[in-house]
Protein backbone atom coordinates (compact mmCIF):
# COMPACT_ATOMS: atom_id res chain seq x y z
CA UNK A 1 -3.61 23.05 -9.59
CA UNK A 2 -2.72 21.82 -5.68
CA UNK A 3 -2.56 18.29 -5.17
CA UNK A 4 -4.59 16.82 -2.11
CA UNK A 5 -5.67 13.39 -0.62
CA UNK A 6 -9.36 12.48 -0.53
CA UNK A 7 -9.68 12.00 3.68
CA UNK A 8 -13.79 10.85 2.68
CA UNK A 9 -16.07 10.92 -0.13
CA UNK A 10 -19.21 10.53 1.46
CA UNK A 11 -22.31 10.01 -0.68
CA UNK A 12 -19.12 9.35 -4.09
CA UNK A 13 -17.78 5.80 -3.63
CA UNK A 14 -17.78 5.64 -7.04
CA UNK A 15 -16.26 8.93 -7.97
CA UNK A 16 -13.46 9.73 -5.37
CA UNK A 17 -11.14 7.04 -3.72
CA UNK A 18 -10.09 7.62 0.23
CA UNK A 19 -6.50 8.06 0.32
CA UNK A 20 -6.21 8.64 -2.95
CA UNK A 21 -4.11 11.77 -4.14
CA UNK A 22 -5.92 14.13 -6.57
CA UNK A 23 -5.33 16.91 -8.37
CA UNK A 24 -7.62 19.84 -7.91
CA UNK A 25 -8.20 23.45 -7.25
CA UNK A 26 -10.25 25.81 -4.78
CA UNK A 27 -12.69 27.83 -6.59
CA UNK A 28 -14.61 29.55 -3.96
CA UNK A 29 -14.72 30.59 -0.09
CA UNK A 30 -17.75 28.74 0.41
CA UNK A 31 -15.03 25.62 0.49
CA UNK A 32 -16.02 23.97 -2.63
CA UNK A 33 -12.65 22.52 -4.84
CA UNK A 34 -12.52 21.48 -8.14
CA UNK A 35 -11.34 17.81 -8.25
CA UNK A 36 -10.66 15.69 -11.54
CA UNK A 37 -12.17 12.61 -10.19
CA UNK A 38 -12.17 8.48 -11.40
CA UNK A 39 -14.37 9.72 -14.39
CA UNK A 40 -11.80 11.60 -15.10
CA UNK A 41 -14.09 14.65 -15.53
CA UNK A 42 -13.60 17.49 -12.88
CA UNK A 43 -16.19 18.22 -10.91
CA UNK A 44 -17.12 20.50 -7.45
CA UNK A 45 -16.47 18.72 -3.95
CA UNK A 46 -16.80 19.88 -0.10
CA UNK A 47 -13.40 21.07 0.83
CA UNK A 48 -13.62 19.04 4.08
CA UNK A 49 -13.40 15.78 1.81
CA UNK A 50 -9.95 16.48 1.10
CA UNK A 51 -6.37 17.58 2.78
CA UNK A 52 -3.90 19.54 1.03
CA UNK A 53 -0.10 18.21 0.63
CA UNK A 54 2.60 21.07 1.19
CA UNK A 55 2.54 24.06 -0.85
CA UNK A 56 6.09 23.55 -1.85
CA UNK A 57 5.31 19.98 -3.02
CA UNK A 58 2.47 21.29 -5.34
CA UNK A 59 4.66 23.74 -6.53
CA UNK A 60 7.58 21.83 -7.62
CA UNK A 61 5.46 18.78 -8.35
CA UNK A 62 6.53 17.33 -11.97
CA UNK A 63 6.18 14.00 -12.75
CA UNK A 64 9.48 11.93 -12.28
CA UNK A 65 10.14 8.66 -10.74
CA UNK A 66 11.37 10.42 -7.08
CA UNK A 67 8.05 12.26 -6.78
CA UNK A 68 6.14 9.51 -8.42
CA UNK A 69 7.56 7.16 -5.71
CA UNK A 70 7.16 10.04 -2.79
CA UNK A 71 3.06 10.76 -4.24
CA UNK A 72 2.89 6.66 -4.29
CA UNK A 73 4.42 6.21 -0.33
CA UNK A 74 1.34 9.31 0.53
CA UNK A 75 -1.17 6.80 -0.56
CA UNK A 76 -0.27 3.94 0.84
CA UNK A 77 0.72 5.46 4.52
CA UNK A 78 -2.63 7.19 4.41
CA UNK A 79 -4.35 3.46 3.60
CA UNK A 80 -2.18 1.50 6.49
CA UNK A 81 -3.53 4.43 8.15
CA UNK A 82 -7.47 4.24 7.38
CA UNK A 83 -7.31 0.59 6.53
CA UNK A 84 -4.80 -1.11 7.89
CA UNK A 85 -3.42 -2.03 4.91
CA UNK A 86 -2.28 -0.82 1.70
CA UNK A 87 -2.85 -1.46 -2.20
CA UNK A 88 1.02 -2.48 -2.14
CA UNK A 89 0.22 -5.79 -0.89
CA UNK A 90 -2.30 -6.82 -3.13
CA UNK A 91 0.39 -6.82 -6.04
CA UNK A 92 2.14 -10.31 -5.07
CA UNK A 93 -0.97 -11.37 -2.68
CA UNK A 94 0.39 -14.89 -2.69
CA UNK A 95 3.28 -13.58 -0.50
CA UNK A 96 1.44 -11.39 1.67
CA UNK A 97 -0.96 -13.81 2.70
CA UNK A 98 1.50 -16.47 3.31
CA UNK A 99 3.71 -14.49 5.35
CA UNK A 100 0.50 -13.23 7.56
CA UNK A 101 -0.86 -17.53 7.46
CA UNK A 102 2.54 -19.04 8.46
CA UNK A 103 3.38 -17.73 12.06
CA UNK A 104 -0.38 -18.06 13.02
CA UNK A 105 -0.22 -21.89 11.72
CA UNK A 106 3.07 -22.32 13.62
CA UNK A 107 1.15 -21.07 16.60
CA UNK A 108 -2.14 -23.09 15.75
CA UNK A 109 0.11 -26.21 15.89
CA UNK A 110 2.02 -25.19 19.19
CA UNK A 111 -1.82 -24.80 20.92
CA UNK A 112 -4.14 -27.21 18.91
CA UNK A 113 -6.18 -29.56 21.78
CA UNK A 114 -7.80 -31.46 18.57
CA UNK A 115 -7.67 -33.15 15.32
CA UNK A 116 -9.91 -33.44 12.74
CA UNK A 117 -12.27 -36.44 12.73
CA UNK A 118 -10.09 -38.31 9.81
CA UNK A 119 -6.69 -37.90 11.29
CA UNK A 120 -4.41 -39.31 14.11
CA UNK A 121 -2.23 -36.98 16.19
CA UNK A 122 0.31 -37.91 14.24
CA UNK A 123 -0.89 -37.56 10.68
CA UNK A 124 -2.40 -34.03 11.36
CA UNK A 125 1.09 -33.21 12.57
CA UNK A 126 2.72 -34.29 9.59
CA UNK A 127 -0.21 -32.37 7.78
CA UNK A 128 0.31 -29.46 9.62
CA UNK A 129 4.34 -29.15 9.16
CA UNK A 130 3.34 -29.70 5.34
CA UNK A 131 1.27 -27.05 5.18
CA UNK A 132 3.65 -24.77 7.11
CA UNK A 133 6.82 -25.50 4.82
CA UNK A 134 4.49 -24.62 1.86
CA UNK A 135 3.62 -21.27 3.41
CA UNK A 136 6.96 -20.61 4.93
CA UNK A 137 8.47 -21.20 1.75
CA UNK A 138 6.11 -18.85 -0.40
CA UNK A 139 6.40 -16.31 2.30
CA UNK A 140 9.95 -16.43 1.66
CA UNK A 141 9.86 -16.26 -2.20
CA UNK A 142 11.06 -12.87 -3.10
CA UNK A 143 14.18 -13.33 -0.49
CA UNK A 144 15.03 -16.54 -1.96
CA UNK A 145 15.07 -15.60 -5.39
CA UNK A 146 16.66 -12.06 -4.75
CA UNK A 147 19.75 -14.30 -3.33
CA UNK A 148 19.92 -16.70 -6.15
CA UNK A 149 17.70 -19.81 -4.96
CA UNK A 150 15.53 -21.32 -7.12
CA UNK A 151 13.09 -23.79 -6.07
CA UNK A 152 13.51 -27.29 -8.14
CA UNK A 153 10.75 -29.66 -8.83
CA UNK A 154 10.32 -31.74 -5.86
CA UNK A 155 10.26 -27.70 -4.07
CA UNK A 156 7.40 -27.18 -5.94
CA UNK A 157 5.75 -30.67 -5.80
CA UNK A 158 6.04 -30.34 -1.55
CA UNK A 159 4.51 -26.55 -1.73
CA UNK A 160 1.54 -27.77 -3.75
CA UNK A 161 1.03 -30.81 -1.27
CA UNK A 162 0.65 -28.22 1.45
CA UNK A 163 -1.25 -25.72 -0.07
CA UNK A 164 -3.94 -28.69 -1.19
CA UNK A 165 -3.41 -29.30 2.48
CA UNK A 166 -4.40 -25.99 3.41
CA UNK A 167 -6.65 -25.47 1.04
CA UNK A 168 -8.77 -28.83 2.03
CA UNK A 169 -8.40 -29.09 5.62
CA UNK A 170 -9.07 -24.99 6.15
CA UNK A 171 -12.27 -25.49 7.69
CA UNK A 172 -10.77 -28.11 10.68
CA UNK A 173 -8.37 -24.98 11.06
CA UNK A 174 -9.68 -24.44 14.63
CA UNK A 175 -9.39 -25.36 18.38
């Protein structure tokens, strides 16, 4: 068996994954391949659905960590790729989004020509920098606890005020 990434899977959303990495086989000139597909059953498949990784790959290809890792780094360039974006940060989402939110808020602030209806100037500026620290701060999770800083309670209690922040004022999010 080779080992080759899905490229499309026209007409089988359900039963191939783009990007994905699969192990299959070519069983005829006509360009069909054998793939073992999310049923887990293997089944016949254009060959144009799919590209092949290097020969020498397949042919050393054994399951450890390094190749898992190497097979896992294929997926997820050829989703940023196709997408954009990769399954890699959907795992702590909470991070991702926050670091995306946080500049773009920062900026929001530095250009907003309004305030919502039930604010001041003032008070949707303190609103604002409340909802930034939250963000700021949870984009900056891992780092802080990979150096040894733990957030205490009154951390926490501020990053919940500006996430309710955020979370109730999103809609007035606009200039």
């Amino acid at each position: 068996m080779d080992h080759f990434v899905c490229i499309k899977n026209d007409g089988y959303p359900a039963s191939l994954r783009v990007g994905k990495m699969y192990d299959a086989e070519i069983v005829d000139e006509k360009g069909l391949i054998r793939v073992i597909d999310e049923s887990g059953e293997d089944y016949l498949y254009p060959r144009d659905f799919f590209i092949i990784l290097e020969d020498a790959l397949a042919s050393i290809y054994k399951p450890t960590p390094k190749l898992k890792l190497f097979r896992r780094k294929i997926q997820f360039g050829w989703q940023r790729w196709r997408m954009g974006w990769d399954d890699s940060e959907t795992w702590n989402l909470d991070t991702t989004l926050a670091k995306f939110i946080a500049p773009r808020l920062k900026r929001f602030k530095e250009l907003n020509n309004g305030i919502p209806h039930d604010f001041t100037e003032e008070t949707w500026d303190e609103a604002l920098d409340k909802m930034i620290f939250a963000l700021d701060k949870c984009a900056k999770k891992d780092e802080d606890e990979e150096s040894g800083l733990y957030w205490d309670k009154e951390t926490y209690a501020q990053i919940d005020e500006g996430l309710e922040l955020f979370g109730k004022h999103f809609r007035d999010l606009w200039w």
